[in-house]
Each structure stands twice: as C-alpha cells, then as structure tokens.
PDB file of N, CA and C in Angstrom:
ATOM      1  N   UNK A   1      10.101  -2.342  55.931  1.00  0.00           N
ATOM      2  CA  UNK A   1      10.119  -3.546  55.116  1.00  0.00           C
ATOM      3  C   UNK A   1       9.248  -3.375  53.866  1.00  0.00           C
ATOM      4  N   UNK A   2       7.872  -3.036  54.019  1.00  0.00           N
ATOM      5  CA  UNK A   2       7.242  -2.382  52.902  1.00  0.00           C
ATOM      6  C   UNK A   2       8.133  -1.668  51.846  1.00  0.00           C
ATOM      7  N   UNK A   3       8.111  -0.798  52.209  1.00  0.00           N
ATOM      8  CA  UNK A   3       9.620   0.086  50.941  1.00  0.00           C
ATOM      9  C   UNK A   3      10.245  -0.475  50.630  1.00  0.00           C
ATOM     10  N   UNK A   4      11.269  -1.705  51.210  1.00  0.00           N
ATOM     11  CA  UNK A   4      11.757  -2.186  50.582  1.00  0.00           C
ATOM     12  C   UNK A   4      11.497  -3.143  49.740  1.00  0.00           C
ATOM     13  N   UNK A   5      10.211  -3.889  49.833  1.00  0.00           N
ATOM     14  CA  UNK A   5       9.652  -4.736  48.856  1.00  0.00           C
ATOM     15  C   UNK A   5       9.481  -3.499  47.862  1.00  0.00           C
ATOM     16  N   UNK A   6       8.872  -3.214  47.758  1.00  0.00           N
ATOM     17  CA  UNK A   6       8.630  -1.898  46.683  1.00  0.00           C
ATOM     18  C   UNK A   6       9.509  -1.388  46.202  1.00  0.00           C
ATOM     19  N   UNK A   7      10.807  -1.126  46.268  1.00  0.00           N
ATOM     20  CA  UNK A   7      12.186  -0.750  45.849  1.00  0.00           C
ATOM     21  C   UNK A   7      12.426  -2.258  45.062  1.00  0.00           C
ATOM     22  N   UNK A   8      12.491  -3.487  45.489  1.00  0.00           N
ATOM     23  CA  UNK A   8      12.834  -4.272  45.280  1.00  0.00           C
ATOM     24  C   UNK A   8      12.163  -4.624  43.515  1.00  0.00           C
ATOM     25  N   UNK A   9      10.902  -4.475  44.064  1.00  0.00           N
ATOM     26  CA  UNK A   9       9.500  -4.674  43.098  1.00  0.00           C
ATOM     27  C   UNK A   9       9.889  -4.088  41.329  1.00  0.00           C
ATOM     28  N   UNK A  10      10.379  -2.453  41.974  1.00  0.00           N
ATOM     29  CA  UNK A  10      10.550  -1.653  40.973  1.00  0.00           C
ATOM     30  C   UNK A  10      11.776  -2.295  39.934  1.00  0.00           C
ATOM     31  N   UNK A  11      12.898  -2.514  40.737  1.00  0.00           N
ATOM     32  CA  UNK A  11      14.006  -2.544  40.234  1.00  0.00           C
ATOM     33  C   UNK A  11      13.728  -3.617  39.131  1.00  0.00           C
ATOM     34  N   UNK A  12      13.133  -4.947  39.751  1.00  0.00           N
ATOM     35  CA  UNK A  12      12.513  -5.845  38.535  1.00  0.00           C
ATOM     36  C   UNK A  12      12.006  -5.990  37.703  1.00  0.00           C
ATOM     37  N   UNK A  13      11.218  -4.842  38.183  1.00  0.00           N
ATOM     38  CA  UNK A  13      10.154  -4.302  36.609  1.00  0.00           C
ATOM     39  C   UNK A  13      11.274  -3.366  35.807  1.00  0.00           C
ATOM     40  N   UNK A  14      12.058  -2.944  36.048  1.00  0.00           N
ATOM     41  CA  UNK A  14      12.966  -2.054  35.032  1.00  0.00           C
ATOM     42  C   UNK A  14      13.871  -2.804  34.389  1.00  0.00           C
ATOM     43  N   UNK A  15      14.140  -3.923  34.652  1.00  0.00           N
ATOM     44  CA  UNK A  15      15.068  -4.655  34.361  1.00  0.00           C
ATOM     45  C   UNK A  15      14.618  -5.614  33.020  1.00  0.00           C
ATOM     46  N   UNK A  16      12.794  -5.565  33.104  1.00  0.00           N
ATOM     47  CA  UNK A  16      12.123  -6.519  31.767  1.00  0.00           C
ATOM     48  C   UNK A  16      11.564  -5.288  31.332  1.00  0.00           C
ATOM     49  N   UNK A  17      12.012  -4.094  31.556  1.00  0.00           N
ATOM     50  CA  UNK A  17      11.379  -2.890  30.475  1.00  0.00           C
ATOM     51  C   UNK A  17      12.360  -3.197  29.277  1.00  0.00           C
ATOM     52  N   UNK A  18      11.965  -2.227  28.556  1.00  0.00           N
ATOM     53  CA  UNK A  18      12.850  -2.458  27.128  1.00  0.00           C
ATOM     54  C   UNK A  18      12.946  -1.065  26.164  1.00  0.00           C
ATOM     55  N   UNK A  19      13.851  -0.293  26.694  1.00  0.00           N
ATOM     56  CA  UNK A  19      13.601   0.953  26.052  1.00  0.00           C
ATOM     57  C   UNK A  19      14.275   1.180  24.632  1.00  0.00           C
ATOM     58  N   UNK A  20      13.924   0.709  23.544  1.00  0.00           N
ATOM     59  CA  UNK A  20      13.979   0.351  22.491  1.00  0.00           C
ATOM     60  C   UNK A  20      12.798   1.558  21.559  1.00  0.00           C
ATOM     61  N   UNK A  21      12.135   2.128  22.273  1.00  0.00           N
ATOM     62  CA  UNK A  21      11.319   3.042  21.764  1.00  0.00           C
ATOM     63  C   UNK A  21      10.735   4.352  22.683  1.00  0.00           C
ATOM     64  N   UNK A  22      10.501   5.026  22.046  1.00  0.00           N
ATOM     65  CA  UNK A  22       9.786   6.599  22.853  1.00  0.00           C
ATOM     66  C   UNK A  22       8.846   6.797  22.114  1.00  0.00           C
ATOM     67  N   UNK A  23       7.885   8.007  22.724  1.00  0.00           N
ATOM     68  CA  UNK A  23       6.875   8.296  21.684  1.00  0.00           C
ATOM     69  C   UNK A  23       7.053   9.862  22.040  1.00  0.00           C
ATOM     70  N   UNK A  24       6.558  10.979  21.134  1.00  0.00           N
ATOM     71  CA  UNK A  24       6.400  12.196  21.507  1.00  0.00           C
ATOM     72  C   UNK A  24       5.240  12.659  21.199  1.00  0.00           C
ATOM     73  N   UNK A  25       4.895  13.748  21.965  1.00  0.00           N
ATOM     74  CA  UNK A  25       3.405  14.215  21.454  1.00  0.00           C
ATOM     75  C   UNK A  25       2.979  15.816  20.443  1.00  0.00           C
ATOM     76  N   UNK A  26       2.380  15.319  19.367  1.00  0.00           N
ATOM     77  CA  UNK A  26       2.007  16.152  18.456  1.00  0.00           C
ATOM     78  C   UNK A  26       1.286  17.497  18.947  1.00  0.00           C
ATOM     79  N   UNK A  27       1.738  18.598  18.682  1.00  0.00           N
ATOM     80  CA  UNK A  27       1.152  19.832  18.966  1.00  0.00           C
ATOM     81  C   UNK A  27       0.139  20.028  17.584  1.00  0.00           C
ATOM     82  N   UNK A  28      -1.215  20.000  18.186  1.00  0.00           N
ATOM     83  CA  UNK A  28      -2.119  20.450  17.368  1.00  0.00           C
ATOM     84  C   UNK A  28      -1.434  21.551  15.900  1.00  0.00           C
ATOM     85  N   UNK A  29      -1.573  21.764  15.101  1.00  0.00           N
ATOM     86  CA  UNK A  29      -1.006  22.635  14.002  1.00  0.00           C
ATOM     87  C   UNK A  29       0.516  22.599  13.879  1.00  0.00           C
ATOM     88  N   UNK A  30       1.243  21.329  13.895  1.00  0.00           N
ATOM     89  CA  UNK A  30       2.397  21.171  13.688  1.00  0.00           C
ATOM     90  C   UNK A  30       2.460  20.776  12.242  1.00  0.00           C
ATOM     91  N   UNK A  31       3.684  21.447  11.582  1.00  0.00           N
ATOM     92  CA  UNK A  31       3.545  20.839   9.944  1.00  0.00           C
ATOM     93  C   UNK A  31       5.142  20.573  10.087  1.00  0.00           C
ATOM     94  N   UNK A  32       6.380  20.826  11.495  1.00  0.00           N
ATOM     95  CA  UNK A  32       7.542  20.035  11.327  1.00  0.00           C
ATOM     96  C   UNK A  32       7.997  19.766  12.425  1.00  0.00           C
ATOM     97  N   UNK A  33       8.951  18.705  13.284  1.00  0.00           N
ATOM     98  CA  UNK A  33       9.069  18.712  14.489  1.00  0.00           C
ATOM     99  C   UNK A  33      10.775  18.564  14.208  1.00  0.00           C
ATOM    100  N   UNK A  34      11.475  18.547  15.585  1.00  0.00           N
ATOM    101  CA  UNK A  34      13.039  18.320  15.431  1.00  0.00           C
ATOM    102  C   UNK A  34      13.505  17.658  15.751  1.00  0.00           C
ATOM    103  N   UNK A  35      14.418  16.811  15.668  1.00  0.00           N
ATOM    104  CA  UNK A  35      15.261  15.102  15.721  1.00  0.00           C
ATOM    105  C   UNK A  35      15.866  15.979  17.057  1.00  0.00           C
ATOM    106  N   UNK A  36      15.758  14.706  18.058  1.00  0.00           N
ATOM    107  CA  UNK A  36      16.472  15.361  19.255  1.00  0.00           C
ATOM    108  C   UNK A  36      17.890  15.187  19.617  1.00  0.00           C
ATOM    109  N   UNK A  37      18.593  14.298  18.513  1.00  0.00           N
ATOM    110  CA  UNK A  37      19.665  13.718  18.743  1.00  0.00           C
ATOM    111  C   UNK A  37      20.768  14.571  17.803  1.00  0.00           C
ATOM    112  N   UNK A  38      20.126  14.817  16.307  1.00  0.00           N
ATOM    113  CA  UNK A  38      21.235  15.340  15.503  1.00  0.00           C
ATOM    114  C   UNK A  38      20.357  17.341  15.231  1.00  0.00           C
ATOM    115  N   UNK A  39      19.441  17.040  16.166  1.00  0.00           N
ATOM    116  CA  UNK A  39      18.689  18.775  15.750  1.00  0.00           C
ATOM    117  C   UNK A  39      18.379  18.864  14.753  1.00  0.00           C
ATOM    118  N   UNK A  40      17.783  18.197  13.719  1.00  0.00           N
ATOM    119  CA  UNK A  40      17.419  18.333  11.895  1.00  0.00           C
ATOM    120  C   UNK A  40      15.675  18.536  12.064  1.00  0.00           C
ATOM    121  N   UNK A  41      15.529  18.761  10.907  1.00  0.00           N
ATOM    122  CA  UNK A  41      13.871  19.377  10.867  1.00  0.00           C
ATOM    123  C   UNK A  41      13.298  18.339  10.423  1.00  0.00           C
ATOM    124  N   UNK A  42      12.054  17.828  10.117  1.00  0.00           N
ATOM    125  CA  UNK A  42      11.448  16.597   9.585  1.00  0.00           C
ATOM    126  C   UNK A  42       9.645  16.880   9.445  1.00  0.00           C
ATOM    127  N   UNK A  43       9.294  16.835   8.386  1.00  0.00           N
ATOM    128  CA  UNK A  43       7.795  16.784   7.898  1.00  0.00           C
ATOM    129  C   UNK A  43       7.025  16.060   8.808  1.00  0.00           C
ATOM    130  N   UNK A  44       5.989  16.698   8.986  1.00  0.00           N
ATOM    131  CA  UNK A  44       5.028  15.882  10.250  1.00  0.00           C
ATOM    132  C   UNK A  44       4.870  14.251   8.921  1.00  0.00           C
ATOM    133  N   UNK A  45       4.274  13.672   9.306  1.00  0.00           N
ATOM    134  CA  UNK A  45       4.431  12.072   8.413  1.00  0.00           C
ATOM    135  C   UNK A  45       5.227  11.864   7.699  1.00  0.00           C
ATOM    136  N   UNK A  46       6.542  12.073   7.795  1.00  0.00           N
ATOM    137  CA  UNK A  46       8.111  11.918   7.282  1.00  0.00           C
ATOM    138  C   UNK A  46       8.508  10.887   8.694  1.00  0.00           C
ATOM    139  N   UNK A  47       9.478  10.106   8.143  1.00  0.00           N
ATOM    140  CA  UNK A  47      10.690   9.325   8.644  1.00  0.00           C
ATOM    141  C   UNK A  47      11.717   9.222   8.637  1.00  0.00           C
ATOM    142  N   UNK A  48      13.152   9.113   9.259  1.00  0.00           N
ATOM    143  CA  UNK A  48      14.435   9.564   9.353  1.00  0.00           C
ATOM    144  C   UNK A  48      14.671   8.117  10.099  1.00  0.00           C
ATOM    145  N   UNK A  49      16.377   7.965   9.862  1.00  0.00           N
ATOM    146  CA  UNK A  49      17.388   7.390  10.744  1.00  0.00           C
ATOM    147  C   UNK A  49      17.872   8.139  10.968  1.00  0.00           C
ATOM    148  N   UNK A  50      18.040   8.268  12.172  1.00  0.00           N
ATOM    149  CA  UNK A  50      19.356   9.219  12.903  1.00  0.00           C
ATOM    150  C   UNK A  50      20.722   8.844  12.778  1.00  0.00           C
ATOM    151  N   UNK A  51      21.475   9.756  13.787  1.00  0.00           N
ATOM    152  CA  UNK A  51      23.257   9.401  13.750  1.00  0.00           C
ATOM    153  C   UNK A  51      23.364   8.140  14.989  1.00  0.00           C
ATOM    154  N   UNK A  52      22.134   7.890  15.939  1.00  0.00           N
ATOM    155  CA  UNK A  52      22.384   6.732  16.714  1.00  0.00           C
ATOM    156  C   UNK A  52      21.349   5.657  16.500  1.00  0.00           C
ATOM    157  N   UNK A  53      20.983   5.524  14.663  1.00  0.00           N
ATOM    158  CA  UNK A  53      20.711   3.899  14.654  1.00  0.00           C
ATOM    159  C   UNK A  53      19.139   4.228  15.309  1.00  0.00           C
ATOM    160  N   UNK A  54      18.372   5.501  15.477  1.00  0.00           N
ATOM    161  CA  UNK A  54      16.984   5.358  15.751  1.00  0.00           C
ATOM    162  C   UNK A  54      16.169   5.272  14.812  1.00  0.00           C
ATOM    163  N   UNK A  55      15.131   4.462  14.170  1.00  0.00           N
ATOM    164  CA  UNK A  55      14.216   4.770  13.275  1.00  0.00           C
ATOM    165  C   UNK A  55      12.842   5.810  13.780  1.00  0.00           C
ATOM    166  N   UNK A  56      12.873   6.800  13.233  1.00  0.00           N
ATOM    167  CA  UNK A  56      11.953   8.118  14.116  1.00  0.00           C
ATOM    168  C   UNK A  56      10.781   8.831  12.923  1.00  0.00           C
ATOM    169  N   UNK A  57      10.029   8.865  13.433  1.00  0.00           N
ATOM    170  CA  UNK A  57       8.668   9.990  13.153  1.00  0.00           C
ATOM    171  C   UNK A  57       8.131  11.493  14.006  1.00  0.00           C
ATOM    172  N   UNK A  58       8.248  12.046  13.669  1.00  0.00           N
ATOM    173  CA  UNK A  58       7.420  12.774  14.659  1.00  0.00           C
ATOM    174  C   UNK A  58       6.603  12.779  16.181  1.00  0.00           C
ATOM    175  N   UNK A  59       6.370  11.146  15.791  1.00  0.00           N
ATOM    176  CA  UNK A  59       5.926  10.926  16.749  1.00  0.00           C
ATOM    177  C   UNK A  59       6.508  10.270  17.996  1.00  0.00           C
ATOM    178  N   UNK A  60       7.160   9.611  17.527  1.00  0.00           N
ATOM    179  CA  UNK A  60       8.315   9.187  18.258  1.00  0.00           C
ATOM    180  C   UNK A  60       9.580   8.353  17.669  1.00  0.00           C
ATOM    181  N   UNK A  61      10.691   7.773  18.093  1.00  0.00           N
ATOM    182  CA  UNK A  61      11.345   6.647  17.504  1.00  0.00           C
ATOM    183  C   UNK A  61      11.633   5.110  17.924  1.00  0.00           C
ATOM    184  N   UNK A  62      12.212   4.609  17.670  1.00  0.00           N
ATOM    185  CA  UNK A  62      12.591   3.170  17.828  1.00  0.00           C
ATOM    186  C   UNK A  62      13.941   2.274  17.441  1.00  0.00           C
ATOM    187  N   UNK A  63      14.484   2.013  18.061  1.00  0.00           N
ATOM    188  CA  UNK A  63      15.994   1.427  17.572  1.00  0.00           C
ATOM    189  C   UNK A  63      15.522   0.567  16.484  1.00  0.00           C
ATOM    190  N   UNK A  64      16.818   1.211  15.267  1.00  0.00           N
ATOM    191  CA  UNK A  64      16.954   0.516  14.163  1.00  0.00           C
ATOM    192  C   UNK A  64      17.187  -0.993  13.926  1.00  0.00           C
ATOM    193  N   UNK A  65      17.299  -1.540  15.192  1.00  0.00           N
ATOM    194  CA  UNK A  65      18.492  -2.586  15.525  1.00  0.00           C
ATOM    195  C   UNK A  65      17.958  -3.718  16.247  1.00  0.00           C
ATOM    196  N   UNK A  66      18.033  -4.783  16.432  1.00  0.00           N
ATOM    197  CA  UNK A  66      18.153  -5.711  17.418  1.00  0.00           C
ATOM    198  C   UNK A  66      19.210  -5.622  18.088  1.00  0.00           C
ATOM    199  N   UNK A  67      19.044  -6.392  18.983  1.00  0.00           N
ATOM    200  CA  UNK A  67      20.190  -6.537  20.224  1.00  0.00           C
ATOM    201  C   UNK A  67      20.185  -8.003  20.479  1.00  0.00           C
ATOM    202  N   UNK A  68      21.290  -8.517  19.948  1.00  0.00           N
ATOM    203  CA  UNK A  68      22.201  -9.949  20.198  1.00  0.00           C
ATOM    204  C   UNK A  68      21.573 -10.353  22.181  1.00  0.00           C
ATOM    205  N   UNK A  69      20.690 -11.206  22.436  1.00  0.00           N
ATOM    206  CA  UNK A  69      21.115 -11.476  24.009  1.00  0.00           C
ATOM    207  C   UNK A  69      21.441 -12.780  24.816  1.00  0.00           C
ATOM    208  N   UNK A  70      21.312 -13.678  23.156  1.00  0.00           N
ATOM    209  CA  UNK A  70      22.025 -15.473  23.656  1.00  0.00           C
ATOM    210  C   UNK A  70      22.879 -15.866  22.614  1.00  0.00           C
ATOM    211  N   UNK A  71      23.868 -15.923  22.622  1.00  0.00           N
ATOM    212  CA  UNK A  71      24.697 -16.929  21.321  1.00  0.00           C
ATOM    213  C   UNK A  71      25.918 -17.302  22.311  1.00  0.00           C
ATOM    214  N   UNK A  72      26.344 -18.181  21.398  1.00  0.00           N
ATOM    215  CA  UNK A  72      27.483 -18.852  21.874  1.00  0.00           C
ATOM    216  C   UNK A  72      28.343 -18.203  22.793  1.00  0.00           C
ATOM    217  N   UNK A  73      29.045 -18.989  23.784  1.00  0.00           N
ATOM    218  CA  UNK A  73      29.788 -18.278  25.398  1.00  0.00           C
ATOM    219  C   UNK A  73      31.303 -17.487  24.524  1.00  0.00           C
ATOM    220  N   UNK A  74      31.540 -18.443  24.121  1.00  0.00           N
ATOM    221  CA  UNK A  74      33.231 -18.241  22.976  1.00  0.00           C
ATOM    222  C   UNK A  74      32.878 -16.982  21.917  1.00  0.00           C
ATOM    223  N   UNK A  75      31.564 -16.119  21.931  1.00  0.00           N
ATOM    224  CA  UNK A  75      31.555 -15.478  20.881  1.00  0.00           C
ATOM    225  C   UNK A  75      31.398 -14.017  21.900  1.00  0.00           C
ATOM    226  N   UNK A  76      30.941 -12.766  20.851  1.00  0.00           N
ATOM    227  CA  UNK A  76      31.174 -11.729  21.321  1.00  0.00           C
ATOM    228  C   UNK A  76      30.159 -10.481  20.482  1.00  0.00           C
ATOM    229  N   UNK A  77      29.608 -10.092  21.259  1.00  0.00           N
ATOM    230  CA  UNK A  77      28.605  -8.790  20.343  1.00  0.00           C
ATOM    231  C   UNK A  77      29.267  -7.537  19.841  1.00  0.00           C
ATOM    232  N   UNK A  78      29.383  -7.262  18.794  1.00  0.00           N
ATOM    233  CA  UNK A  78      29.622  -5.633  18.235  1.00  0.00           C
ATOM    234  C   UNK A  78      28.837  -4.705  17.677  1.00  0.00           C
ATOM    235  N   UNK A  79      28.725  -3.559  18.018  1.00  0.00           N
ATOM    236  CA  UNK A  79      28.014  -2.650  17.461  1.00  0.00           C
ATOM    237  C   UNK A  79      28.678  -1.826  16.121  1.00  0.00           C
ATOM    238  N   UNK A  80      28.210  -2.222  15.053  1.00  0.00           N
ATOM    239  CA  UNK A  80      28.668  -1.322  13.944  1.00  0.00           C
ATOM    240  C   UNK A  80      27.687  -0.224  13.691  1.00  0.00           C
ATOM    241  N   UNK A  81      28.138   0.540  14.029  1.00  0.00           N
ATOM    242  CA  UNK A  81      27.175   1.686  13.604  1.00  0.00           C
ATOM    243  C   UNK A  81      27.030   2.462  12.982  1.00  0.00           C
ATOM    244  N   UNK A  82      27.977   2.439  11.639  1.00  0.00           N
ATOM    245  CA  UNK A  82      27.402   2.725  10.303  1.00  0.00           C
ATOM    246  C   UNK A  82      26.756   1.788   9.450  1.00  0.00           C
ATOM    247  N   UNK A  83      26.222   0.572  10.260  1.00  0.00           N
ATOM    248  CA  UNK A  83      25.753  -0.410   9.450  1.00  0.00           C
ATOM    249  C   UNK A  83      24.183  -0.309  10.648  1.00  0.00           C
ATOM    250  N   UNK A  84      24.409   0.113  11.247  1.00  0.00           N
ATOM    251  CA  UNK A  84      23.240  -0.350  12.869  1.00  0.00           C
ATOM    252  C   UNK A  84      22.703  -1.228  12.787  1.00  0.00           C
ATOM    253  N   UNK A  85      23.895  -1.998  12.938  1.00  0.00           N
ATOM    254  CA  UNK A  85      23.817  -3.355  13.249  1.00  0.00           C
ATOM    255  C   UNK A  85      24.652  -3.761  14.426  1.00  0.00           C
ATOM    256  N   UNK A  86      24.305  -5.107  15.276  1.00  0.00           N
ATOM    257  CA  UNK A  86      25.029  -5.759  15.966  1.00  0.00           C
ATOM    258  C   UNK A  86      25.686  -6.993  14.901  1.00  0.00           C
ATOM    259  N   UNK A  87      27.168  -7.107  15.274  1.00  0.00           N
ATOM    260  CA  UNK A  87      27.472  -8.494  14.756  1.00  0.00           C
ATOM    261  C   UNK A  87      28.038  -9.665  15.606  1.00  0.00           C
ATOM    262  N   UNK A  88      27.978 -10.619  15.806  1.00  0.00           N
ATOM    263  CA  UNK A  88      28.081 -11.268  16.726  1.00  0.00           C
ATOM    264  C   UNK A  88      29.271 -12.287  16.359  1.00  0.00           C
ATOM    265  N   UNK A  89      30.498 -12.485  16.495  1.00  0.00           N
ATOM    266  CA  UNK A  89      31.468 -13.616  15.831  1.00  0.00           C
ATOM    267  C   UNK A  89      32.453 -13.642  16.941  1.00  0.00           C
ATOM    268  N   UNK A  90      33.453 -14.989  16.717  1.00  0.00           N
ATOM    269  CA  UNK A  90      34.476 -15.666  17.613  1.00  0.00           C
ATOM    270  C   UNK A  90      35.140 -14.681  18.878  1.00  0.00           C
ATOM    271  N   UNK A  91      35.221 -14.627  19.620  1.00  0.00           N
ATOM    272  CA  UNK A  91      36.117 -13.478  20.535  1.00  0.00           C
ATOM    273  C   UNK A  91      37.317 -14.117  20.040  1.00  0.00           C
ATOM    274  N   UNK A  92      38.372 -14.751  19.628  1.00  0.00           N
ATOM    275  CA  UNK A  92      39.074 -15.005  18.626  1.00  0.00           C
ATOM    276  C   UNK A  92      39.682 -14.791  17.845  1.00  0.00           C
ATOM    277  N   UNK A  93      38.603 -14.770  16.516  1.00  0.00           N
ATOM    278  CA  UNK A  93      38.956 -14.644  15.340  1.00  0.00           C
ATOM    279  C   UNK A  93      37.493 -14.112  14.877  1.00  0.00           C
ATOM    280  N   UNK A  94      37.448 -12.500  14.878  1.00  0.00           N
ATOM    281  CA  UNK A  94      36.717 -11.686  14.043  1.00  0.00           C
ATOM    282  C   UNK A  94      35.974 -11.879  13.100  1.00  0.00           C
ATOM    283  N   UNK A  95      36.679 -12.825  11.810  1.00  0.00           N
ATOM    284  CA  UNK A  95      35.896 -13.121  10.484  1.00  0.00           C
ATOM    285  C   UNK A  95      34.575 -14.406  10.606  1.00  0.00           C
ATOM    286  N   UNK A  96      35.235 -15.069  11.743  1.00  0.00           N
ATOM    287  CA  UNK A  96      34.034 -16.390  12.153  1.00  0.00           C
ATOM    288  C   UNK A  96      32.780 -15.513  12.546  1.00  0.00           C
ATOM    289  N   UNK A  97      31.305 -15.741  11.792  1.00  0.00           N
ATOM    290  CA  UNK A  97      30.564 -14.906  12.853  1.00  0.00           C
ATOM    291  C   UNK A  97      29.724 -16.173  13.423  1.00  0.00           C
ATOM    292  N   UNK A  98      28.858 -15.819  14.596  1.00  0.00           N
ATOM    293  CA  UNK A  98      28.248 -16.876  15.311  1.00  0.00           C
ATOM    294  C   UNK A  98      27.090 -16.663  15.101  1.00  0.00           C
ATOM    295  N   UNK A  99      26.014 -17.713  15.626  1.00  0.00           N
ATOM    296  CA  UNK A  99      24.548 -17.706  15.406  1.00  0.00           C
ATOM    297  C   UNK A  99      24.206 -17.092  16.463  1.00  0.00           C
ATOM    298  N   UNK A 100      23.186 -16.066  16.358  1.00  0.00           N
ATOM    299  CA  UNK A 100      22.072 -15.604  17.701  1.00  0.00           C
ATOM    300  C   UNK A 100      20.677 -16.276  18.136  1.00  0.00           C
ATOM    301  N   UNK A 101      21.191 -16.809  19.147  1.00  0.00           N
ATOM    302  CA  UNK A 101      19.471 -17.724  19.356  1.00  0.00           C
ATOM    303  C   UNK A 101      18.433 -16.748  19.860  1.00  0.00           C
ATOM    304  N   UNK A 102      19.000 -15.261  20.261  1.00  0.00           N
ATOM    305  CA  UNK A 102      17.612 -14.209  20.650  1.00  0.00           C
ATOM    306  C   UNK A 102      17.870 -13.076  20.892  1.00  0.00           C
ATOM    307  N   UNK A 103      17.471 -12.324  20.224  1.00  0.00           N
ATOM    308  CA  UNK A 103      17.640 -10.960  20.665  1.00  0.00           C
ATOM    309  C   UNK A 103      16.178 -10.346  20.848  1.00  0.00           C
ATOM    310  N   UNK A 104      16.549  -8.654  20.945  1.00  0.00           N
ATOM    311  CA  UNK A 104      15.080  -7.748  21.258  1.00  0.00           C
ATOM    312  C   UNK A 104      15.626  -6.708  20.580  1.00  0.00           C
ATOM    313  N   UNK A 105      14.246  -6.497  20.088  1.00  0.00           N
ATOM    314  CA  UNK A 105      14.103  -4.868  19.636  1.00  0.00           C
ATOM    315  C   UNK A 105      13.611  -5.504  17.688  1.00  0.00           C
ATOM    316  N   UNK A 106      13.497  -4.316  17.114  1.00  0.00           N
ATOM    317  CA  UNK A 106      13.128  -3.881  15.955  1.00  0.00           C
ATOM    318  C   UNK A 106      12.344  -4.879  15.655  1.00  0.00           C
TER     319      UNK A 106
END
C-alpha cells in the first residue's frame, strides 16, 4: 500500500510539472556549445530559436510559446509553427479566433 501511495504521489507531481524549459551545464573553457535539436554551433552568451519553437542559450532553453489551456468549449488550439505560436479559433469556422483565459509557458 505504501508504494502505491508513492506511485500515486509521483504521478501528481508530474502532472503540475511543466516542462517548458531545461538547463545544461557549462564546461569550464567552453567558447561554443551545440543546439541539440537542429545540431548548429552557438557562441557561449549567444541566443537562438530553434526548428521546434525553443528559445535557447548555452545554457539551456525554453519554449518560445505559450500554451492555450482554457478558452471557449466550441473553440480549438493550433500550433503554427512557423509562427510558434498557438492559435486558438471556432472548431467551425477557422477565421473566428477565440479568447484564451490561461495558458503556461513563456
């Protein structure tokens, strides 16, 4: 029964994590590190967007983006991701967009 509270415990806590960011760690005498997503080189105190919408440093990154997580029932979330953006409008009719009462991240 123990374990399973503890299984239980965990699963809840992962569920209000929010992995929206990483960090990596600097090797003493580094002057470039490498984007792990598109493999590109980058100046130690340089910044990049990646090809998936991360805003990144060396040190680590962070989604470019919010994430839509209350609006209207009749509406619908999209990911554009040459814009990295979410847009949120009518399941419907596309051109209507809707209001977001909350999202997370950026």
């Amino acid at each position: 029964k123990k374990y399973l509270a503890l299984a239980l415990l965990l699963c809840a806590l992962l569920s209000l994590s929010n992995a929206q960011c990483f960090t990596r760690i600097l090797k003493p005498g580094m002057t470039h590190c490498q984007d792990n997503v598109d493999n590109t080189w980058h100046a130690v105190g340089s910044s990049w967007r990646n090809s998936e919408c991360m805003d990144c440093s060396c040190e680590g990154c962070c989604a470019g983006y919010s994430t839509p997580r209350q609006f209207p029932d009749d509406c619908v979330s999209v990911f554009d991701s040459k814009a990295c953006q979410y847009i949120v409008h009518k399941k419907d009719d596309p051109t209507v967009e809707c209001p977001i009462y909350a999202a997370v991240g950026k």
